[in-house]
PDB file of N, CA and C in Angstrom:
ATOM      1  N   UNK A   1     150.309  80.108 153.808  1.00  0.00           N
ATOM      2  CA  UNK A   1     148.874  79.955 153.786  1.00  0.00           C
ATOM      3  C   UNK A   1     148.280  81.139 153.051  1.00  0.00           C
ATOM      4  N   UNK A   2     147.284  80.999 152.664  1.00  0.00           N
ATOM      5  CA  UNK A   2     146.335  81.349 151.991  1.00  0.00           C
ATOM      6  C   UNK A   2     144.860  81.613 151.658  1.00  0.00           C
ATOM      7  N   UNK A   3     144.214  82.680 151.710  1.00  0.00           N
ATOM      8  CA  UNK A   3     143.270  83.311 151.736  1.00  0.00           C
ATOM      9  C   UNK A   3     142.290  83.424 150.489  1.00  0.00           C
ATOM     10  N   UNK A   4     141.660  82.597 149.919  1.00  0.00           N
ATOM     11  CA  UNK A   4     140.996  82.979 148.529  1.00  0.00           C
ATOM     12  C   UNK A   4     140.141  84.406 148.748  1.00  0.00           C
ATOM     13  N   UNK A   5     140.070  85.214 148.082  1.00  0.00           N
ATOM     14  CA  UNK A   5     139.424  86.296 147.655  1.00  0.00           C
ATOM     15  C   UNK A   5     139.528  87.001 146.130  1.00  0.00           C
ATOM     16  N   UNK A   6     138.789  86.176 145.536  1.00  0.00           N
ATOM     17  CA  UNK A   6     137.961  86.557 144.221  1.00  0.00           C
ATOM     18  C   UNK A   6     137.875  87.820 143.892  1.00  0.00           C
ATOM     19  N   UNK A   7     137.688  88.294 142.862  1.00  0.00           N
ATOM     20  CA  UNK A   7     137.661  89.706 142.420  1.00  0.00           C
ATOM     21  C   UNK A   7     138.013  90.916 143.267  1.00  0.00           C
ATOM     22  N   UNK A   8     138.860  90.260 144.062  1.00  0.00           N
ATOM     23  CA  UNK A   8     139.824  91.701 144.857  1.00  0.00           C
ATOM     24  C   UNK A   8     140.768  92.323 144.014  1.00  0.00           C
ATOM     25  N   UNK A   9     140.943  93.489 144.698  1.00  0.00           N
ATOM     26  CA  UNK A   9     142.247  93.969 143.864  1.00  0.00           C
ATOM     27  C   UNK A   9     143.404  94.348 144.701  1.00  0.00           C
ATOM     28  N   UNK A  10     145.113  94.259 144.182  1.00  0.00           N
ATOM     29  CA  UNK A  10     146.065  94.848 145.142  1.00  0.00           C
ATOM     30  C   UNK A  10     146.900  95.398 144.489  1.00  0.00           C
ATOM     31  N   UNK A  11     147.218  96.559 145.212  1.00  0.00           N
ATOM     32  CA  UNK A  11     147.757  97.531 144.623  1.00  0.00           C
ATOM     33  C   UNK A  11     148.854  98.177 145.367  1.00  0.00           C
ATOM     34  N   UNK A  12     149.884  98.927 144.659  1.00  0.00           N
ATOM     35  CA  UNK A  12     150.853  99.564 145.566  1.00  0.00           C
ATOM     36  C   UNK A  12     152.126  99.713 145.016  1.00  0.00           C
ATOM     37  N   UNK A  13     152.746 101.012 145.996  1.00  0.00           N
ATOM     38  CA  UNK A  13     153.578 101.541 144.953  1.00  0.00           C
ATOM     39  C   UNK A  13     155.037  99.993 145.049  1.00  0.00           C
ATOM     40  N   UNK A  14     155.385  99.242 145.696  1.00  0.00           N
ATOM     41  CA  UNK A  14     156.220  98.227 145.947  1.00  0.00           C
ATOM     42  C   UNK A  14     156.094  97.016 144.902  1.00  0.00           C
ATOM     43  N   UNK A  15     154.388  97.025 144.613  1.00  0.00           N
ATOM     44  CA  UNK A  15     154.430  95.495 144.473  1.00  0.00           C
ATOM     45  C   UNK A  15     154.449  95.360 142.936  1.00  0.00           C
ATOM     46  N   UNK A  16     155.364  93.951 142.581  1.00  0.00           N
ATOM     47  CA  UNK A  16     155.822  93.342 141.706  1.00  0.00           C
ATOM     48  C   UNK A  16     155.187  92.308 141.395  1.00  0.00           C
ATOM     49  N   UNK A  17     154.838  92.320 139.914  1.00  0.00           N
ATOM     50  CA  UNK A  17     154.179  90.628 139.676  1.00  0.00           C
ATOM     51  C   UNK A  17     155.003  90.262 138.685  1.00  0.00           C
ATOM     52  N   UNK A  18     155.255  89.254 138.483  1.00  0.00           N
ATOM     53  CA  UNK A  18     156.181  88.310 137.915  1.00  0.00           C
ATOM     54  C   UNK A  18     154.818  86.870 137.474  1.00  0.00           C
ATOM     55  N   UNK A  19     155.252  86.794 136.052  1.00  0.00           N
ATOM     56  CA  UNK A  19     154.542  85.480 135.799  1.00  0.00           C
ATOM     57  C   UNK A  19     155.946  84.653 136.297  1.00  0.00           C
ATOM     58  N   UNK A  20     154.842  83.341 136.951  1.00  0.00           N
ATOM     59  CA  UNK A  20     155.631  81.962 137.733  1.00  0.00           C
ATOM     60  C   UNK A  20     155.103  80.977 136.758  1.00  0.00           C
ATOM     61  N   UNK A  21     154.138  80.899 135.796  1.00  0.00           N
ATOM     62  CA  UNK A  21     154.204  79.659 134.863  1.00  0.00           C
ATOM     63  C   UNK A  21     153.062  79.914 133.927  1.00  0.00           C
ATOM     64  N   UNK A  22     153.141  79.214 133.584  1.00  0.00           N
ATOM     65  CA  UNK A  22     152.451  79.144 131.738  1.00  0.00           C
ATOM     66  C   UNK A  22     150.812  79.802 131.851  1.00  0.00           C
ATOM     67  N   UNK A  23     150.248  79.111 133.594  1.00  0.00           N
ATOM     68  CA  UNK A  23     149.071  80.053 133.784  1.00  0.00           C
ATOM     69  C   UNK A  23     148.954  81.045 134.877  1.00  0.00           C
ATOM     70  N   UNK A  24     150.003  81.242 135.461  1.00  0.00           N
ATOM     71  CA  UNK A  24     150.135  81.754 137.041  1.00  0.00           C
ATOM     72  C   UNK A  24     150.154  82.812 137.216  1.00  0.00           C
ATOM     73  N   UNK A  25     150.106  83.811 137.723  1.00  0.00           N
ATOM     74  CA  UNK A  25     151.141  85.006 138.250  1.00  0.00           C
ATOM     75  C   UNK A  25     151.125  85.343 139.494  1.00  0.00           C
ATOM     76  N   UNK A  26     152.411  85.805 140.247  1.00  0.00           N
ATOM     77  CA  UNK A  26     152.485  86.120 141.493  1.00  0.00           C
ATOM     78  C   UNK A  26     153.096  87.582 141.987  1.00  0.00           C
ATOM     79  N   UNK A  27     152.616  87.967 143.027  1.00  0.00           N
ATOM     80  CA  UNK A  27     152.694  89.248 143.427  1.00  0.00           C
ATOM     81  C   UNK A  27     153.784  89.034 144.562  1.00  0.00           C
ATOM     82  N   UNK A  28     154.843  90.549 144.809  1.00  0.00           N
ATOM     83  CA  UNK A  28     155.456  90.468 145.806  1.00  0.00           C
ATOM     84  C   UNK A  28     155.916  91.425 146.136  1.00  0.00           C
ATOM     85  N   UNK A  29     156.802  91.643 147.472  1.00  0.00           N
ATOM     86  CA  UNK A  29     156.924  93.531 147.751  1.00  0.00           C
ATOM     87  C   UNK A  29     158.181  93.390 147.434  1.00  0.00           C
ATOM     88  N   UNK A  30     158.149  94.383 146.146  1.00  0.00           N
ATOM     89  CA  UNK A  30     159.981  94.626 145.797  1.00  0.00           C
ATOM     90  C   UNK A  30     160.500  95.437 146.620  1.00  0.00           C
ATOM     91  N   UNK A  31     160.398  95.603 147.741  1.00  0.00           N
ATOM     92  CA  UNK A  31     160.943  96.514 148.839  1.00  0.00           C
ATOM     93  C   UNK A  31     161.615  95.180 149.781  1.00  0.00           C
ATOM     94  N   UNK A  32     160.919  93.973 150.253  1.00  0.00           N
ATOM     95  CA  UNK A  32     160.942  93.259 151.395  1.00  0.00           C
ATOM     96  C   UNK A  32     161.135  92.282 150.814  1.00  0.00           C
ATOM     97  N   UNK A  33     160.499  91.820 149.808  1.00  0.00           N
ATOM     98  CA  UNK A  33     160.315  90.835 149.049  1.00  0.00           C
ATOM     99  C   UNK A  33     158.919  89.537 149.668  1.00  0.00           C
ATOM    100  N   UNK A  34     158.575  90.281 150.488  1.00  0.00           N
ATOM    101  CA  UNK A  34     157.112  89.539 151.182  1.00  0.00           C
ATOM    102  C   UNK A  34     156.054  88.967 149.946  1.00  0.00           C
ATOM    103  N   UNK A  35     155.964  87.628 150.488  1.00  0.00           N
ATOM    104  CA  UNK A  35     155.095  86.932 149.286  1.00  0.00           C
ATOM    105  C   UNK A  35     153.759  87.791 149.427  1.00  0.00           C
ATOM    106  N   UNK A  36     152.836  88.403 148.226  1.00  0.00           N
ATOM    107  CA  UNK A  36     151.531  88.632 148.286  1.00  0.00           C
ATOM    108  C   UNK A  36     150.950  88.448 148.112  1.00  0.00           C
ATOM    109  N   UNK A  37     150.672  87.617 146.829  1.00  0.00           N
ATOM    110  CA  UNK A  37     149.116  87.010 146.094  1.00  0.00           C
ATOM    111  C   UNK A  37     150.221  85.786 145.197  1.00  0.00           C
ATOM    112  N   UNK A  38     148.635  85.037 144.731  1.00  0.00           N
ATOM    113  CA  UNK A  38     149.128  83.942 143.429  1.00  0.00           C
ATOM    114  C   UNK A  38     147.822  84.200 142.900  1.00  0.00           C
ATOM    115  N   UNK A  39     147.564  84.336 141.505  1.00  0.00           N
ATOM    116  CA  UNK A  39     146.325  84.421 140.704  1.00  0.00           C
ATOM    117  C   UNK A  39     147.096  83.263 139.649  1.00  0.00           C
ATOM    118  N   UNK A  40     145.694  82.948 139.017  1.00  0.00           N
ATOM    119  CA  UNK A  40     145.774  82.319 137.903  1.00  0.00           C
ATOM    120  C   UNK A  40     145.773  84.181 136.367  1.00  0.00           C
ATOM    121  N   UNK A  41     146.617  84.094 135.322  1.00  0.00           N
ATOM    122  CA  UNK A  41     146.437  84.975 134.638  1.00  0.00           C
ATOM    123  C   UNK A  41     145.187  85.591 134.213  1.00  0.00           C
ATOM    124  N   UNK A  42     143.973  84.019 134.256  1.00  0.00           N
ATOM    125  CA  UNK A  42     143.557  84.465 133.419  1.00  0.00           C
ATOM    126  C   UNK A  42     141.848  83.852 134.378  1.00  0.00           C
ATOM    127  N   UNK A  43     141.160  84.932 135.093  1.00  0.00           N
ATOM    128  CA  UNK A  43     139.879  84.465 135.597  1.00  0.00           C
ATOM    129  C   UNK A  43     140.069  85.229 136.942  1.00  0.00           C
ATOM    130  N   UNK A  44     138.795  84.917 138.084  1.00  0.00           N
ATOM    131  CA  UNK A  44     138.822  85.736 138.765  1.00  0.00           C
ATOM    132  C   UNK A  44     139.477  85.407 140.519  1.00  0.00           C
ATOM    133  N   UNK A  45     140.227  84.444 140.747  1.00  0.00           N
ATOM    134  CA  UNK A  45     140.389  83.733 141.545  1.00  0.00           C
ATOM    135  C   UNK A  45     141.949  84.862 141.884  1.00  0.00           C
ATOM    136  N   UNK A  46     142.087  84.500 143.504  1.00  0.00           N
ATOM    137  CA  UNK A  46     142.788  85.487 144.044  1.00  0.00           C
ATOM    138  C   UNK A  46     143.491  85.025 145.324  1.00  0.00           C
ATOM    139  N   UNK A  47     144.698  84.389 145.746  1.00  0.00           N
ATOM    140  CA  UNK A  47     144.663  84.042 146.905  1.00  0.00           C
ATOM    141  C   UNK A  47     145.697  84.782 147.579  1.00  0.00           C
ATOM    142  N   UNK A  48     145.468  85.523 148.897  1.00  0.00           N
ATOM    143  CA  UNK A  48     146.632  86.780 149.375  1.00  0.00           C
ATOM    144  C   UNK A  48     146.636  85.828 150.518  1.00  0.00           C
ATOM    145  N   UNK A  49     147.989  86.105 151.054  1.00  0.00           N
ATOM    146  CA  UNK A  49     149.130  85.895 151.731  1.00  0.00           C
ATOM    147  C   UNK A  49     148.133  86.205 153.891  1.00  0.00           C
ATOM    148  N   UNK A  50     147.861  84.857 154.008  1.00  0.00           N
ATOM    149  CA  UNK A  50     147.297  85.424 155.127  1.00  0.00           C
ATOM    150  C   UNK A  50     148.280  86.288 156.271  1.00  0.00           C
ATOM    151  N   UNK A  51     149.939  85.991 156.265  1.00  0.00           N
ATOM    152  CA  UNK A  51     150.144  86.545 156.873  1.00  0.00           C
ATOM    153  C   UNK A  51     150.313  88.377 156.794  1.00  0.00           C
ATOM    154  N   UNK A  52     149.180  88.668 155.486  1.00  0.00           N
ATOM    155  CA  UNK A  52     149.563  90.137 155.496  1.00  0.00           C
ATOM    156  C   UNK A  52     148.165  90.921 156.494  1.00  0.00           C
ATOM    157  N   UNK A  53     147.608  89.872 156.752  1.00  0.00           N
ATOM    158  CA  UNK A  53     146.186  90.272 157.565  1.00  0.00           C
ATOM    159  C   UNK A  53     146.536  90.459 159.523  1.00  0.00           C
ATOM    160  N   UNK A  54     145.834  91.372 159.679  1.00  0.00           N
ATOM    161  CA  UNK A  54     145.911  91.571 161.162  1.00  0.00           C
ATOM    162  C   UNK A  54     144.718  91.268 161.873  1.00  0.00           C
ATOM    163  N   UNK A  55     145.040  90.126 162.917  1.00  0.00           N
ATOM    164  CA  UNK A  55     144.524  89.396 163.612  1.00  0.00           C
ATOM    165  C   UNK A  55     143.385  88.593 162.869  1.00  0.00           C
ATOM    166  N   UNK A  56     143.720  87.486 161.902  1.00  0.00           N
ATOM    167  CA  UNK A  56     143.031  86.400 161.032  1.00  0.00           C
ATOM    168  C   UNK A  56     142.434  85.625 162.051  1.00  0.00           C
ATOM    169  N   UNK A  57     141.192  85.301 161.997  1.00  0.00           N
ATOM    170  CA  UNK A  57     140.659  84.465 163.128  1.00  0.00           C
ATOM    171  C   UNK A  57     139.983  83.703 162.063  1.00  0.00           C
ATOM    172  N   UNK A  58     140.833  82.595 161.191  1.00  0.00           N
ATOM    173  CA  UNK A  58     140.319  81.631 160.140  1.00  0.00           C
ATOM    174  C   UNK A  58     140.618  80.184 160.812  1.00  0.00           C
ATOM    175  N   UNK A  59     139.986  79.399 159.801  1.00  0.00           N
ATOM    176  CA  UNK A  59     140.539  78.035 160.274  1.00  0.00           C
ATOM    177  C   UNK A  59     141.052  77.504 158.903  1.00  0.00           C
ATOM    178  N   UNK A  60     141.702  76.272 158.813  1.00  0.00           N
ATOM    179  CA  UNK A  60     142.019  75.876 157.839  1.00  0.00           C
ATOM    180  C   UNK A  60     140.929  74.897 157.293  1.00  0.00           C
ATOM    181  N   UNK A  61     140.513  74.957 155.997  1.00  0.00           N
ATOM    182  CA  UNK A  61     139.504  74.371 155.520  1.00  0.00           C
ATOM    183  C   UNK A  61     139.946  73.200 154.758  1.00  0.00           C
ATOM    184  N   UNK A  62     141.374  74.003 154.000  1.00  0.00           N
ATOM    185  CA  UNK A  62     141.697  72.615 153.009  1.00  0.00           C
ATOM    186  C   UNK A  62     142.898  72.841 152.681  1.00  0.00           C
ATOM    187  N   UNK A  63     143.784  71.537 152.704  1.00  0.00           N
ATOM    188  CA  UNK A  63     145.430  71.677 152.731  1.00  0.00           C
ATOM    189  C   UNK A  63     145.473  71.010 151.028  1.00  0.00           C
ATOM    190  N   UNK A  64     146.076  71.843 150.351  1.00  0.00           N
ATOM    191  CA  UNK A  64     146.491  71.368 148.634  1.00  0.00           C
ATOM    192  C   UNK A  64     147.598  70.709 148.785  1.00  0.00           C
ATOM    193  N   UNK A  65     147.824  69.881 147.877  1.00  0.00           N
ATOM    194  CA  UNK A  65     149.515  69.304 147.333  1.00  0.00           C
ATOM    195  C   UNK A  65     149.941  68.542 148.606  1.00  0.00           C
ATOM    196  N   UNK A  66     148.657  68.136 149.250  1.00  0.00           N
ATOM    197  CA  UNK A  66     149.049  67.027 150.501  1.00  0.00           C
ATOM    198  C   UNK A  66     150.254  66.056 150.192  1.00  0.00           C
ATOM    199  N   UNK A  67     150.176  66.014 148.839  1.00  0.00           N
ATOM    200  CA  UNK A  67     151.116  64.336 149.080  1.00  0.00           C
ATOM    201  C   UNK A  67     152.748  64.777 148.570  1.00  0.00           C
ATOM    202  N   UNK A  68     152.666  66.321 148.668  1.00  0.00           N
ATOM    203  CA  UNK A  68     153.964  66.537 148.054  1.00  0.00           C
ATOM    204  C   UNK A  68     154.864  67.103 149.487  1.00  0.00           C
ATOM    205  N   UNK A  69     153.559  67.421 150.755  1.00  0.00           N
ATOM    206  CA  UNK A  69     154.140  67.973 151.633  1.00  0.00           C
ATOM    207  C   UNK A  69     155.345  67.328 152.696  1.00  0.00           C
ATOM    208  N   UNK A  70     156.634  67.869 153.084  1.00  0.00           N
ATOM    209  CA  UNK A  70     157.431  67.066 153.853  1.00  0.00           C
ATOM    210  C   UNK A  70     156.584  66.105 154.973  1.00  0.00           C
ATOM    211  N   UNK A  71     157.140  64.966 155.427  1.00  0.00           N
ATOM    212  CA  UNK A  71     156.430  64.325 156.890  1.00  0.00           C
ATOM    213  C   UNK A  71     156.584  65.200 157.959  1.00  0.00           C
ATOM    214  N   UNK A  72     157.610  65.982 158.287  1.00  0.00           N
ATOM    215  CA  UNK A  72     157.386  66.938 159.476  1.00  0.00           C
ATOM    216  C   UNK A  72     156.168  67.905 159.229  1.00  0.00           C
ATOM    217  N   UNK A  73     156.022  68.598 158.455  1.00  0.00           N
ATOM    218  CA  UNK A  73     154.883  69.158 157.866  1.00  0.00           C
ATOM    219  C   UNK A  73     153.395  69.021 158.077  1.00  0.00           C
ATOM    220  N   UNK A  74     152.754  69.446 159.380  1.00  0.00           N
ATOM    221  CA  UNK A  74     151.668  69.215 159.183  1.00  0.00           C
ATOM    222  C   UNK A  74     150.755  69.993 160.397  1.00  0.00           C
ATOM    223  N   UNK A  75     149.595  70.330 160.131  1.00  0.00           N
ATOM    224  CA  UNK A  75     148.760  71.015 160.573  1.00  0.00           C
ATOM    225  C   UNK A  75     147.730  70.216 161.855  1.00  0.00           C
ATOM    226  N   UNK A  76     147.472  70.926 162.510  1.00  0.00           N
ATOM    227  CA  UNK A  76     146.566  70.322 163.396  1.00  0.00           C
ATOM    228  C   UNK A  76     144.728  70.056 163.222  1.00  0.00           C
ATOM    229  N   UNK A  77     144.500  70.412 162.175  1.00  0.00           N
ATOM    230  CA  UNK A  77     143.400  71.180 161.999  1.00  0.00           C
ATOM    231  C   UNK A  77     142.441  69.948 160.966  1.00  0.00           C
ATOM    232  N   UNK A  78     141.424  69.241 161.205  1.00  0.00           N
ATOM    233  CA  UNK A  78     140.590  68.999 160.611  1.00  0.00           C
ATOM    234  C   UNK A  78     140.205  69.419 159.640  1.00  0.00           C
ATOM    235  N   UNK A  79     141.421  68.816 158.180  1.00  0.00           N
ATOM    236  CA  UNK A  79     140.673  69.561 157.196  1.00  0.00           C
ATOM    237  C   UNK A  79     140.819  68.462 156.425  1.00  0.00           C
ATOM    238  N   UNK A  80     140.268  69.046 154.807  1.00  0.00           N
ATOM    239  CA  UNK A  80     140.282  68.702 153.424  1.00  0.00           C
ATOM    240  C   UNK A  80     141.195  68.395 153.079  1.00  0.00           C
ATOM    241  N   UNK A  81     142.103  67.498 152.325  1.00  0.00           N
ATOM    242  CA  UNK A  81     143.708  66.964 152.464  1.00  0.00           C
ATOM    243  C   UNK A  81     143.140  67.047 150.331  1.00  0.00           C
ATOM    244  N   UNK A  82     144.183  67.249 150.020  1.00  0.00           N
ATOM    245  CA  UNK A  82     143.946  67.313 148.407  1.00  0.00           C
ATOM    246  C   UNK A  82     145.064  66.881 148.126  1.00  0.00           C
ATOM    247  N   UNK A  83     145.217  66.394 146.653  1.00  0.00           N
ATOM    248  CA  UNK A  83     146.615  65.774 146.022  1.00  0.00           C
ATOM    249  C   UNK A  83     146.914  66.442 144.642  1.00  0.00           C
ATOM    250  N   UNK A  84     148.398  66.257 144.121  1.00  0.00           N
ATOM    251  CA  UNK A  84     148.421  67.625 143.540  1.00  0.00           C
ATOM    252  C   UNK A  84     147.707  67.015 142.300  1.00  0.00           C
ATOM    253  N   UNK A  85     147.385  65.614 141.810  1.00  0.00           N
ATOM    254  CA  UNK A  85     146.198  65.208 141.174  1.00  0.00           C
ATOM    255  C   UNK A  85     145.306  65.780 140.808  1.00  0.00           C
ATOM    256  N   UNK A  86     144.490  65.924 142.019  1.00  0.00           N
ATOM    257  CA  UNK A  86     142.990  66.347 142.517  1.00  0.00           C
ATOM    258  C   UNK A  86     142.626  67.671 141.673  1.00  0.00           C
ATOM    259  N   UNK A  87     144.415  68.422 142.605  1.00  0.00           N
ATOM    260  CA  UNK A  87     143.884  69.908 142.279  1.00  0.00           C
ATOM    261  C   UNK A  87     144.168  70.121 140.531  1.00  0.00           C
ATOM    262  N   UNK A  88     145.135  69.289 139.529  1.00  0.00           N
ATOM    263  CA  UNK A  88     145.101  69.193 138.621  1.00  0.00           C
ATOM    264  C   UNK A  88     143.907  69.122 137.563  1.00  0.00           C
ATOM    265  N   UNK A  89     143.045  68.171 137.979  1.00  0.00           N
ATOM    266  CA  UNK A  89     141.894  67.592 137.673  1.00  0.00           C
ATOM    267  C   UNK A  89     140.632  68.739 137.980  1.00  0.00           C
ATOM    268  N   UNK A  90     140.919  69.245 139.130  1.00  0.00           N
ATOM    269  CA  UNK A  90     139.991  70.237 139.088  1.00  0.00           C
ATOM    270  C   UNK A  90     140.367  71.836 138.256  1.00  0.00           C
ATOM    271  N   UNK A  91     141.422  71.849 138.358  1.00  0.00           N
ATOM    272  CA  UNK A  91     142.017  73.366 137.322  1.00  0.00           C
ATOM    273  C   UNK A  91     142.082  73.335 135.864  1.00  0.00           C
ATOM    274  N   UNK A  92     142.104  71.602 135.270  1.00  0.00           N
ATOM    275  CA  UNK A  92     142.635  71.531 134.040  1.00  0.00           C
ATOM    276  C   UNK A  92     141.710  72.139 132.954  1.00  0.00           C
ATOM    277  N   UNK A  93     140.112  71.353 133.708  1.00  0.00           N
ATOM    278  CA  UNK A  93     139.360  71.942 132.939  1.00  0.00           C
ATOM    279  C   UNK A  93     138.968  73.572 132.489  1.00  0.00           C
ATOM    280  N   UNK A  94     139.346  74.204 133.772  1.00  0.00           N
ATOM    281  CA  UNK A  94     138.668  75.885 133.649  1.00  0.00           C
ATOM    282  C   UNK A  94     139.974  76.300 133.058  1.00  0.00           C
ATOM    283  N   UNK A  95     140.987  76.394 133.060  1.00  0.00           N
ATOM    284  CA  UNK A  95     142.416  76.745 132.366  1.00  0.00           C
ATOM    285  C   UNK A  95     142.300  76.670 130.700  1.00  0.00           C
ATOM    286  N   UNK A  96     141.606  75.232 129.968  1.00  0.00           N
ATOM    287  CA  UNK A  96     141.487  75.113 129.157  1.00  0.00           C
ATOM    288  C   UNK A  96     140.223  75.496 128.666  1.00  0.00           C
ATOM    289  N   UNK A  97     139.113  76.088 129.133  1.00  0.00           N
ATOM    290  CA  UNK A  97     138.266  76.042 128.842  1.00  0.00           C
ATOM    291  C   UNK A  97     138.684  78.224 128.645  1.00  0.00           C
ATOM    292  N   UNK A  98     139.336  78.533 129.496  1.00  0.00           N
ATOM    293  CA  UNK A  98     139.801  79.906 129.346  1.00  0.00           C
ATOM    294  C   UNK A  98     140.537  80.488 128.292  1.00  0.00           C
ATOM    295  N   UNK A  99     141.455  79.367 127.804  1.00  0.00           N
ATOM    296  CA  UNK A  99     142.523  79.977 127.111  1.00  0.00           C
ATOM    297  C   UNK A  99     141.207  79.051 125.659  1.00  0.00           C
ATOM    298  N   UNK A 100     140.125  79.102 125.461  1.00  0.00           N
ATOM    299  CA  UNK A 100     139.558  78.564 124.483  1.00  0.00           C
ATOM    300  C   UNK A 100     138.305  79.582 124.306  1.00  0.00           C
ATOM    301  N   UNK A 101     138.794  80.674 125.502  1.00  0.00           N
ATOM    302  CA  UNK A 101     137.515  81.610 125.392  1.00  0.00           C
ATOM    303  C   UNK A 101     136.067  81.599 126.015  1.00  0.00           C
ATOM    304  N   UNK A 102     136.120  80.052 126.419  1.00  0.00           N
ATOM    305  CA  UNK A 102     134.417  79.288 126.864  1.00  0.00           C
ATOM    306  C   UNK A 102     134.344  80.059 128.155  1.00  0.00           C
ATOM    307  N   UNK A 103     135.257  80.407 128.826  1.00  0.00           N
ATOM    308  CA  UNK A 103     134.572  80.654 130.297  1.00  0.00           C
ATOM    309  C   UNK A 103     134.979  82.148 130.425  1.00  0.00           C
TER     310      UNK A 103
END
């Protein structure tokens, strides 16, 4: 799970980012190897690793890549169910509109 926070920054003497795909990059502790962030390369979007937070009192708002998730897999929580479609359809445009300079 995951935490959006926008124009944050993370820093430290451990952590490793590694691009994961053509627009991605991901952060991680080369000490532990603890997942830390996923950004897109290129804009201001930021999502850290809720389990690096102490005592998160969130709810879940919205589950991505619903239809890719196993059937045991699943949350209790009244939320937003998305498909990896959806979230396609909603990223394709700002991705391309980035690497074109517009945004």
């Amino acid at each position: 799970m995951a935490v959006q926070v926008p124009g944050s920054e993370i820093t430290g003497e451990t952590l490793v980012v590694y691009r994961s795909s053509s627009f991605a990059e991901r952060g991680f502790c080369g000490r532990c190897g603890s997942h830390v962030f996923h950004r897109p390369r290129q804009g201001p979007e930021l999502a850290i690793s809720t389990g690096l937070l102490e005592n998160p009192d969130f709810r879940i708002a919205r589950e991505i890549f619903d239809d890719a998730r196993p059937p045991f897999y699943r949350f209790e929580a009244d939320s937003v169910k998305r498909s990896g479609l959806s979230m396609a359809l909603e990223w394709l445009p700002k991705l391309i509109g980035r690497r074109l300079g517009l945004r």
